[in-house]
Protein backbone atom coordinates (compact mmCIF):
# COMPACT_ATOMS: atom_id res chain seq x y z
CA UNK A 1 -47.15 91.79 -60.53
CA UNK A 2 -48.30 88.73 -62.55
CA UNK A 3 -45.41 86.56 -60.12
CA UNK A 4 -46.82 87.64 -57.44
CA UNK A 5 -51.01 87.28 -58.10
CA UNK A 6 -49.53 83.92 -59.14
CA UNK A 7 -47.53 82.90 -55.96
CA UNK A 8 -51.01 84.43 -54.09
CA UNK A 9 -53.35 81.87 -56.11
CA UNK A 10 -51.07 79.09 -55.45
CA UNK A 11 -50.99 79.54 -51.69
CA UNK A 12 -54.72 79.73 -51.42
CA UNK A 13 -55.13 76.64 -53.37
CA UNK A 14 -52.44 75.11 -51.17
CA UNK A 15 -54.36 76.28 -48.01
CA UNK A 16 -58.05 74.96 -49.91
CA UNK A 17 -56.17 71.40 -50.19
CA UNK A 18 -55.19 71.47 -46.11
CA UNK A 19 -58.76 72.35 -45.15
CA UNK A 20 -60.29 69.38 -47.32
CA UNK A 21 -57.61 67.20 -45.78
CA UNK A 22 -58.53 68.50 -42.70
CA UNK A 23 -62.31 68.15 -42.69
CA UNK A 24 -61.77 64.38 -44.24
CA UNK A 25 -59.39 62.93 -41.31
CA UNK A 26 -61.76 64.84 -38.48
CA UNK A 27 -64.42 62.40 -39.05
CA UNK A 28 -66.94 63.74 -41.65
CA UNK A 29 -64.93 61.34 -44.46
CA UNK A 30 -64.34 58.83 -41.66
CA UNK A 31 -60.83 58.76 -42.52
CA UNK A 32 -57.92 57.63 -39.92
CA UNK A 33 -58.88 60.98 -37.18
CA UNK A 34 -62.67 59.66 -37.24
CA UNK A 35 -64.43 58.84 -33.84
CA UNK A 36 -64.15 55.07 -33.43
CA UNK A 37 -68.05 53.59 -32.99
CA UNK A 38 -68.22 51.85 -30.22
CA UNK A 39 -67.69 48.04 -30.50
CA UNK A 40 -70.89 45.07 -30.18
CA UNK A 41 -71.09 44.40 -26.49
CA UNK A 42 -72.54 40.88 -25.26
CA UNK A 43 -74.15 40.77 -21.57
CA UNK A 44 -76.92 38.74 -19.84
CA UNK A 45 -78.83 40.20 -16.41
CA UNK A 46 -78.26 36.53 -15.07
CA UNK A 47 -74.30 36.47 -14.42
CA UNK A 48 -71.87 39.78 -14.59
CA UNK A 49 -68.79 39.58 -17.48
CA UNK A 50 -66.47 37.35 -15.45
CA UNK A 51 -68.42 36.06 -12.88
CA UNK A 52 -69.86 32.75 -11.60
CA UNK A 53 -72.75 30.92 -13.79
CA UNK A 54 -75.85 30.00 -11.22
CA UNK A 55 -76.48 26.41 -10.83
CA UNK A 56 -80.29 26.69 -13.02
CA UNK A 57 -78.19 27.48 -15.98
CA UNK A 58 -75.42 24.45 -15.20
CA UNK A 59 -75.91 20.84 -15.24
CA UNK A 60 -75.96 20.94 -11.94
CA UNK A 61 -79.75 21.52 -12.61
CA UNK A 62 -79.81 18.21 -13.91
CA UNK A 63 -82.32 18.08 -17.29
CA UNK A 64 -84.84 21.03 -16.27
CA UNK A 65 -80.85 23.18 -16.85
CA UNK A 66 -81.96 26.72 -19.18
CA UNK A 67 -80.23 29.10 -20.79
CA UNK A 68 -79.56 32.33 -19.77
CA UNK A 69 -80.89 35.41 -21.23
CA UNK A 70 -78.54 37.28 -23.47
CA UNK A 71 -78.61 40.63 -25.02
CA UNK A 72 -76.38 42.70 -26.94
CA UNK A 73 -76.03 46.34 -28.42
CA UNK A 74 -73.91 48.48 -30.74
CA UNK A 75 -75.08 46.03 -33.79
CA UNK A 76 -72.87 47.07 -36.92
CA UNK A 77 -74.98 48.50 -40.19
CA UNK A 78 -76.25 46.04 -42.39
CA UNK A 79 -76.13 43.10 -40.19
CA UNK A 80 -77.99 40.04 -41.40
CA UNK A 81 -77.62 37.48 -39.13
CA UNK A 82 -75.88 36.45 -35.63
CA UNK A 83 -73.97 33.20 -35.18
CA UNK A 84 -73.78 32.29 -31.01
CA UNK A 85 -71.33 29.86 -29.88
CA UNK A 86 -70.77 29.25 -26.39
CA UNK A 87 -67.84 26.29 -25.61
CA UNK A 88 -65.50 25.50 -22.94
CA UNK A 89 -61.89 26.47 -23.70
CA UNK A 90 -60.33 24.91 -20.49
CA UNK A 91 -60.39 21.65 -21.82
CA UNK A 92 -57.94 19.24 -24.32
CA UNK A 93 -61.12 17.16 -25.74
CA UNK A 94 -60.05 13.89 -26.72
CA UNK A 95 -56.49 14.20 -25.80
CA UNK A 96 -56.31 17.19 -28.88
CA UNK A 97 -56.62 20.73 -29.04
CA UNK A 98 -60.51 20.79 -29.23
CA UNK A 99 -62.66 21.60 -26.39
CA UNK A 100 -66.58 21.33 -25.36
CA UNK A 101 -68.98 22.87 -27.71
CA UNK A 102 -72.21 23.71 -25.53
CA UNK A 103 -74.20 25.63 -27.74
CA UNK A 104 -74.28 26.49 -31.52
CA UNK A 105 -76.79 28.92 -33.02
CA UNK A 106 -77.30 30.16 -36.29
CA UNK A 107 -79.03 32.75 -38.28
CA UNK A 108 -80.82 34.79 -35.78
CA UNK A 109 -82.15 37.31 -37.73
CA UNK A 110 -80.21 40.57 -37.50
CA UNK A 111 -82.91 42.54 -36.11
CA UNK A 112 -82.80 40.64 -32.59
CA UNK A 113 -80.94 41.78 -29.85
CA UNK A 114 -81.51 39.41 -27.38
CA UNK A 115 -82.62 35.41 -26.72
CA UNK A 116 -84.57 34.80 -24.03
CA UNK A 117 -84.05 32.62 -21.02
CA UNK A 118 -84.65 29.32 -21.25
CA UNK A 119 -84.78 29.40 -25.32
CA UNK A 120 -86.16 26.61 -27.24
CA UNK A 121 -84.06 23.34 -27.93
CA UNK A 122 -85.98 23.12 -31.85
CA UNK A 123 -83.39 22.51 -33.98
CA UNK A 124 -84.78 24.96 -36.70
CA UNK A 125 -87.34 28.32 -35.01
CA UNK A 126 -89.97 29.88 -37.32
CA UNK A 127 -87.85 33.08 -37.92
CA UNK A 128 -85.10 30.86 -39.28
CA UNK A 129 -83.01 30.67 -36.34
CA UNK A 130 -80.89 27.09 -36.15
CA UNK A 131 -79.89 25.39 -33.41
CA UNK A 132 -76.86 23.29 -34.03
CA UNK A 133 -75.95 19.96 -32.59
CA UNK A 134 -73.00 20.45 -29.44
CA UNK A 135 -70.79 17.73 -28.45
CA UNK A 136 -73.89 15.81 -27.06
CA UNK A 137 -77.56 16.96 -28.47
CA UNK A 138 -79.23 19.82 -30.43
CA UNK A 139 -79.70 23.28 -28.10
CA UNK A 140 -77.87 24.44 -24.91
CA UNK A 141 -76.08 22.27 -22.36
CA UNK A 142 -75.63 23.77 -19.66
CA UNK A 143 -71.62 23.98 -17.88
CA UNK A 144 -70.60 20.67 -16.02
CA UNK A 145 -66.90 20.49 -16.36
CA UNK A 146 -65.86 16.87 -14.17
CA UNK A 147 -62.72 18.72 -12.81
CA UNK A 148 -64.10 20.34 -8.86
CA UNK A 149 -61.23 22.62 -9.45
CA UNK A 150 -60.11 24.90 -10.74
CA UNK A 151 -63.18 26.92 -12.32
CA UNK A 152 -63.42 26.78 -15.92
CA UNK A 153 -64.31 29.91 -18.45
CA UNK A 154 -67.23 29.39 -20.50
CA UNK A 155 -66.97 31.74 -22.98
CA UNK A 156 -70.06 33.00 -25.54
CA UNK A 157 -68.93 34.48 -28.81
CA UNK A 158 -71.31 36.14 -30.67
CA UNK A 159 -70.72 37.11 -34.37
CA UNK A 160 -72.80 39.80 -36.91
CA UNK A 161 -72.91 38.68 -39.97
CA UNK A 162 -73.39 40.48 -43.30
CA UNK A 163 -75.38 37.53 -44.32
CA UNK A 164 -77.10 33.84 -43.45
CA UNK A 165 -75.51 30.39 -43.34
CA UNK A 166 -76.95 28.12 -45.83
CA UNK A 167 -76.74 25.31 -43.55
CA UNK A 168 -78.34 22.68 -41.94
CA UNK A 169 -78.56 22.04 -38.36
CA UNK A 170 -76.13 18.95 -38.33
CA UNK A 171 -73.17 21.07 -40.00
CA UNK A 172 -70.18 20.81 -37.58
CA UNK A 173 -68.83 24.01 -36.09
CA UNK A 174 -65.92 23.79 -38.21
CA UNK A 175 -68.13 24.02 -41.20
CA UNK A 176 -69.74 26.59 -39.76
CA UNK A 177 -66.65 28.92 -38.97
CA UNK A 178 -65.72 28.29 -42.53
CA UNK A 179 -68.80 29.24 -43.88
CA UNK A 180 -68.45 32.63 -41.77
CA UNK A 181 -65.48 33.46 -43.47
CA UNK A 182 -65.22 37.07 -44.93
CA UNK A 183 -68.87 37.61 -43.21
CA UNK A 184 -68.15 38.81 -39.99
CA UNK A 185 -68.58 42.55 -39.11
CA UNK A 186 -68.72 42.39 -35.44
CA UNK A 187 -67.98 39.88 -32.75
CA UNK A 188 -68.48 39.81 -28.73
CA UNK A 189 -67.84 38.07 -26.26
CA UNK A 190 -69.43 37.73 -23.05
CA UNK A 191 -67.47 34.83 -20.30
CA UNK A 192 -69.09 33.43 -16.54
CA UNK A 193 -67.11 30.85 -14.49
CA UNK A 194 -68.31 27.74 -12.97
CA UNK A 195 -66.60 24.29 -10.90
CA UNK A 196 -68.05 21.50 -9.68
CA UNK A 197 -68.72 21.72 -5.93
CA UNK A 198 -68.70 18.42 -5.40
């Protein structure tokens, strides 16, 4: 009799364990089984994922040339800052592997979710936001690659960062990719296409 209350207590402490396991991978202990968030998306209402830049925001607008509006969502917890960084990939800068840095910002606070068109060239923004010196001057350039064809991908990366760069606006964007580092909770990526027409 003893045998079998004991074989009894072990299999309900056997079936105890399961349901613990159970309730832990199905999401409540966010273990492997949990529902995946989803990811930080990147978009702007002037140009769809993919498709072509419009001249105003090109250098084909000569000086007056603004930035787009961007906004983004799905922002992971605890965010601190974003780092932007638009550049031109379909280029060998230089004869090396670089390419064309168009815009660098840094530490916009992490309780934005968009910049607005046309946003300020300052190089440092009350709320502490830094814009960082491209390949030419400090703010956005807009795309001009010299090539008519084919189209090139300008591609904006936007990081979240569990903290701010201690940086100042002349740091390279090497520097600033280091300084990143083992800080980055989310990234996204948002890409429009432009060529010279002429």
């Amino acid at each position: 009799m003893k045998q079998k209350l004991m074989v009894s207590g072990v299999v309900v402490l056997a079936l105890g364990v399961g349901v613990m396991l159970a309730q832990d991978k199905g999401g409540r202990g966010g273990g492997k089984g949990a529902p995946k968030a989803p990811g930080m998306a990147l978009s702007s209402p002037d140009f769809e994922d993919g498709g072509i830049i419009p001249p105003e925001f090109t250098q084909q607008a000569g000086p007056n040339a603004k930035s787009p509006k961007l906004e983004w969502t799905n922002v992971p917890p605890g965010t601190q800052s974003f780092v932007l960084i638009m550049h031109d990939p379909d280029n060998a800068l230089n004869k090396g592997t670089g390419d064309v840095l168009h815009w660098m910002v840094i530490n916009i606070p992490g309780t934005a979710r968009s910049l607005q068109q046309g946003f300020p060239k300052d190089a440092k923004l009350p709320d502490g936001t830094m814009n960082m010196k491209g390949i030419r001057d400090v703010g956005y350039m807009g795309p001009g690659n010299a090539a008519i064809n084919p189209y090139h991908h300008y591609t904006l990366e936007l990081y979240a960062l569990d903290s701010t760069l201690s940086l100042g606006p002349d740091a390279t964007r090497d520097e600033v990719l280091a300084a990143m580092q083992g800080h980055t909770t989310g990234k996204a990526v948002l890409v429009g296409r432009f060529k010279r027409t002429q």
